[in-house]
Protein backbone atom coordinates (compact mmCIF):
# COMPACT_ATOMS: atom_id res chain seq x y z
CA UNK A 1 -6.17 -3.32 -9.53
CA UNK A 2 -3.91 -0.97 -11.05
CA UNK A 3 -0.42 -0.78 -10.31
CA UNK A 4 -1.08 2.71 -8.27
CA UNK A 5 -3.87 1.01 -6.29
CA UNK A 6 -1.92 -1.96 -5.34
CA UNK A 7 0.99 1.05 -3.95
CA UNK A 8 -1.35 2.83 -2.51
CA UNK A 9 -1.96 -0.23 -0.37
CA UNK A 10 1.14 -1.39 0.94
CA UNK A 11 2.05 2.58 1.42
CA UNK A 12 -0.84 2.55 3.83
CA UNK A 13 0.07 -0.19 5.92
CA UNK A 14 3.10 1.46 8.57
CA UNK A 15 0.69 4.19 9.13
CA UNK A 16 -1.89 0.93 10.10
CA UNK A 17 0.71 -0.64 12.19
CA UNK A 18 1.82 2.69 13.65
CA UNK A 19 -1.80 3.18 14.97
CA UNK A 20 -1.61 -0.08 17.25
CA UNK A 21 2.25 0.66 18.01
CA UNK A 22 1.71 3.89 19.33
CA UNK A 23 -1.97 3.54 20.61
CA UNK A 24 -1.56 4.56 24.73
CA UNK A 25 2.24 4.53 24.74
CA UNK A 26 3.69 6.49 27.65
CA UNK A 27 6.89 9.05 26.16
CA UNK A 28 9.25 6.88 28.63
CA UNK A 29 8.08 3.51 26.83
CA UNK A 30 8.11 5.66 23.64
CA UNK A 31 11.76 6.95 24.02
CA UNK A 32 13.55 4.18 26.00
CA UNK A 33 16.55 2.61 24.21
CA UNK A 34 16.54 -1.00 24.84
CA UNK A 35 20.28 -2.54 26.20
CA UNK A 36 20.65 1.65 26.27
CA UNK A 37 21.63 1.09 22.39
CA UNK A 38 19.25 0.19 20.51
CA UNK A 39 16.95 1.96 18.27
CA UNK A 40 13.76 3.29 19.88
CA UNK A 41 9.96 3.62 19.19
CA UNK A 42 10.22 6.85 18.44
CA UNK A 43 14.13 7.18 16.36
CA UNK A 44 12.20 4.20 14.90
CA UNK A 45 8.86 5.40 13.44
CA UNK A 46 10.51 8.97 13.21
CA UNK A 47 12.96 7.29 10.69
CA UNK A 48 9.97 5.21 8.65
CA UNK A 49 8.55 8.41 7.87
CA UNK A 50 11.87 10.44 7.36
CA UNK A 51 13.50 8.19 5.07
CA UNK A 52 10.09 8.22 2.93
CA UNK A 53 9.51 11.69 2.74
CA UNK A 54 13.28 12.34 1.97
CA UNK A 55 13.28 9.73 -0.87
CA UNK A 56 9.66 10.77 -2.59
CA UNK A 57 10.22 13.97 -2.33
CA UNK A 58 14.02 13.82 -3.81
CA UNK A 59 11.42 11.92 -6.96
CA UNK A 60 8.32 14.25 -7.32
CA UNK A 61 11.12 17.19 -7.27
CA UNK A 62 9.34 18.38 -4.04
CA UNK A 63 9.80 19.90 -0.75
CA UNK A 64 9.56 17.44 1.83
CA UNK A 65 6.78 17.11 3.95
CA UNK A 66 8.81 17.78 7.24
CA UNK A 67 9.60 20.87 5.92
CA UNK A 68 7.18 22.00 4.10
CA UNK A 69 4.49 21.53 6.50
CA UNK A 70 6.43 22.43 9.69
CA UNK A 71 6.75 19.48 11.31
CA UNK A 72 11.12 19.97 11.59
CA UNK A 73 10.06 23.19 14.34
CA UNK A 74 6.66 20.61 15.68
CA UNK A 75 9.32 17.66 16.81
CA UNK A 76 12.22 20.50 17.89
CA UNK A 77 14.87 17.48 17.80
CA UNK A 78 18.01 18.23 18.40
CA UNK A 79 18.90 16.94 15.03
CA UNK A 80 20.55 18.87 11.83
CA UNK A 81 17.29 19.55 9.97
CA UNK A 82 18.06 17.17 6.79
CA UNK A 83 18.41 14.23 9.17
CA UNK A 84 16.69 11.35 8.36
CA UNK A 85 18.69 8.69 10.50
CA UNK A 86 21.04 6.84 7.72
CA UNK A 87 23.92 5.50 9.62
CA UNK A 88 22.74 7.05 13.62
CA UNK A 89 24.58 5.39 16.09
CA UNK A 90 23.53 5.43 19.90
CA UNK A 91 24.24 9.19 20.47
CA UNK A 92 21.98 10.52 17.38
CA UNK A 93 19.24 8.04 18.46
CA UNK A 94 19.16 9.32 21.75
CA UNK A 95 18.42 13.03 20.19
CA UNK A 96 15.24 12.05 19.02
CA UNK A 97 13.36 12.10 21.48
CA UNK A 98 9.29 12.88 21.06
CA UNK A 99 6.83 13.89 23.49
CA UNK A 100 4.38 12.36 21.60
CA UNK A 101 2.48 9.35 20.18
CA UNK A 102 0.28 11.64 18.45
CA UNK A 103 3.45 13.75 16.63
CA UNK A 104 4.93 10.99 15.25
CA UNK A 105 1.75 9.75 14.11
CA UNK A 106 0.83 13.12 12.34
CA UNK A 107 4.15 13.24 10.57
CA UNK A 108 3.94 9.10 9.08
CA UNK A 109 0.54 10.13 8.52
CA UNK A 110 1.11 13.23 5.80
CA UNK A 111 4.14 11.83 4.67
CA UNK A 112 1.65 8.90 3.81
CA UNK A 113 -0.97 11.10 2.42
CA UNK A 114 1.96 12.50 0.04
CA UNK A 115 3.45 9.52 -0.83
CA UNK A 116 -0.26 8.36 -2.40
CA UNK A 117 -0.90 11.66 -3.83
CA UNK A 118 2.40 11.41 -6.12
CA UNK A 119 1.96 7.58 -7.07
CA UNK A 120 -1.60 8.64 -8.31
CA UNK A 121 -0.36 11.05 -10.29
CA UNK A 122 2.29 8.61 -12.25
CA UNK A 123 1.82 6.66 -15.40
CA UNK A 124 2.79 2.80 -15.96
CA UNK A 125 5.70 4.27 -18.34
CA UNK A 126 7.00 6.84 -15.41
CA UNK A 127 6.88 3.66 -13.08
CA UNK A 128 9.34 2.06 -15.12
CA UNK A 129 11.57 5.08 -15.64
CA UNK A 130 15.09 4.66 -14.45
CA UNK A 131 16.10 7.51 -11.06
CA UNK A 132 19.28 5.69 -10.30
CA UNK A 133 21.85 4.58 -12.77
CA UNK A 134 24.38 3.57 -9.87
CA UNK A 135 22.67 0.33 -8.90
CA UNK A 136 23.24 -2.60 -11.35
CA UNK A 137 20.99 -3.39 -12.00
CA UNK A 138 19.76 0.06 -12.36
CA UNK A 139 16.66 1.46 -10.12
CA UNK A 140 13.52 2.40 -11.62
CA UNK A 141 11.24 4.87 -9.84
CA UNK A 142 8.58 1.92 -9.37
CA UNK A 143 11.41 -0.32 -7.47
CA UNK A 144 12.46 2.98 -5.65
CA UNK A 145 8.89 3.64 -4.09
CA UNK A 146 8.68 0.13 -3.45
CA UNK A 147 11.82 0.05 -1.57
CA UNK A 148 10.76 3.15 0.50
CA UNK A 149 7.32 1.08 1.50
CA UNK A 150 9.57 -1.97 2.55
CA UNK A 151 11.77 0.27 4.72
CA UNK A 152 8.94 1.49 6.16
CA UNK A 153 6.85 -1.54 6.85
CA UNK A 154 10.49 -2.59 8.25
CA UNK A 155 10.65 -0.37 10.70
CA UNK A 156 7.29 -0.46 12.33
CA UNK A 157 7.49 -4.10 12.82
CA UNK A 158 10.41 -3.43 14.68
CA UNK A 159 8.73 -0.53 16.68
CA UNK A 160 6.05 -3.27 17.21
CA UNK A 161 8.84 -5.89 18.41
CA UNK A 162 10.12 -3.23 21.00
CA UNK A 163 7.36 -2.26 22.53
CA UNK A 164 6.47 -6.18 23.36
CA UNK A 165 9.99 -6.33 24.95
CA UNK A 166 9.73 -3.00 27.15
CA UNK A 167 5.85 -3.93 28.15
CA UNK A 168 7.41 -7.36 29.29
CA UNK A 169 9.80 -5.63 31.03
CA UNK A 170 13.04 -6.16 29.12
CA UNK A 171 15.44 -2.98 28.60
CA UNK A 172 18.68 -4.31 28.58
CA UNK A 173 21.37 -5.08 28.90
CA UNK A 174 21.95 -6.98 25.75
């Protein structure tokens, strides 16, 4: 298996986990904001597939996909349109809201679908290639795509953790 393979992989999986997270989710479940704080279903798979189209795209020298392919005007959040959710608090969670399952599916989906496209395109040597001299130890594009995955994969098991605690009835407070 060749380094690109094994990516292509693990960059597959939130989109997996997303399937069975958002599989016959009402928009209430979808939206509500557990304790009235905390981070959402949506703000929360919205995010996985923000922060990984920002990041890869900022790499390949791209537009991003939520650009690019219109899904900023598709969600209509009342976001500025470079958000990806570093740093929200309560108030910017509550903004995205999403009408949905299937949206925020589409969107982790081609962000996905990019994300595999560019890694397939790389060589072993571009892997190793530094993007970030302000780390130390310094971040190579390889440990950069990998930490976008991990993010990712984060967040969805945390959509996944959510939704348990809203279908058991739990929203707060903390």
């Amino acid at each position: 298996m060749t380094p690109q393979e094994l990516f292509e992989d693990a960059a597959r999986r939130p989109s997996e986990v997303a399937e069975h997270v958002l599989e016959g989710i009402p928009p209430e479940v979808l939206n509500t904001m557990p304790g009235g704080r905390a981070n959402s279903i949506a703000w929360l798979v919205w995010h996985a597939a923000r922060q990984q189209d920002a990041q890869v795209a900022a790499l390949a020298g791209t537009e991003e996909v939520w650009t690019a392919e219109g899904w900023h005007e598709r969600f209509g959040l009342d976001v500025p349109g470079g958000s990806m959710g570093f740093g929200d608090g309560p108030e910017e969670v509550a903004r995205v809201r999403v009408s949905s399952p299937g949206l925020l599916r589409g969107y982790l989906d081609a962000v996905v679908e990019r994300v595999v496209a560019y890694v397939h395109g790389l060589t072993d040597a571009q892997l190793d290639e530094i993007v970030d001299r302000s780390w130390d130890p310094p971040v190579t594009r390889g440990v950069r795509l990998v930490s976008t995955v991990d993010d990712a994969a984060q967040h969805l098991g945390q959509a996944a953790y959510v939704r348990g605690l809203l279908e058991d009835g739990w929203a707060g407070p903390y």
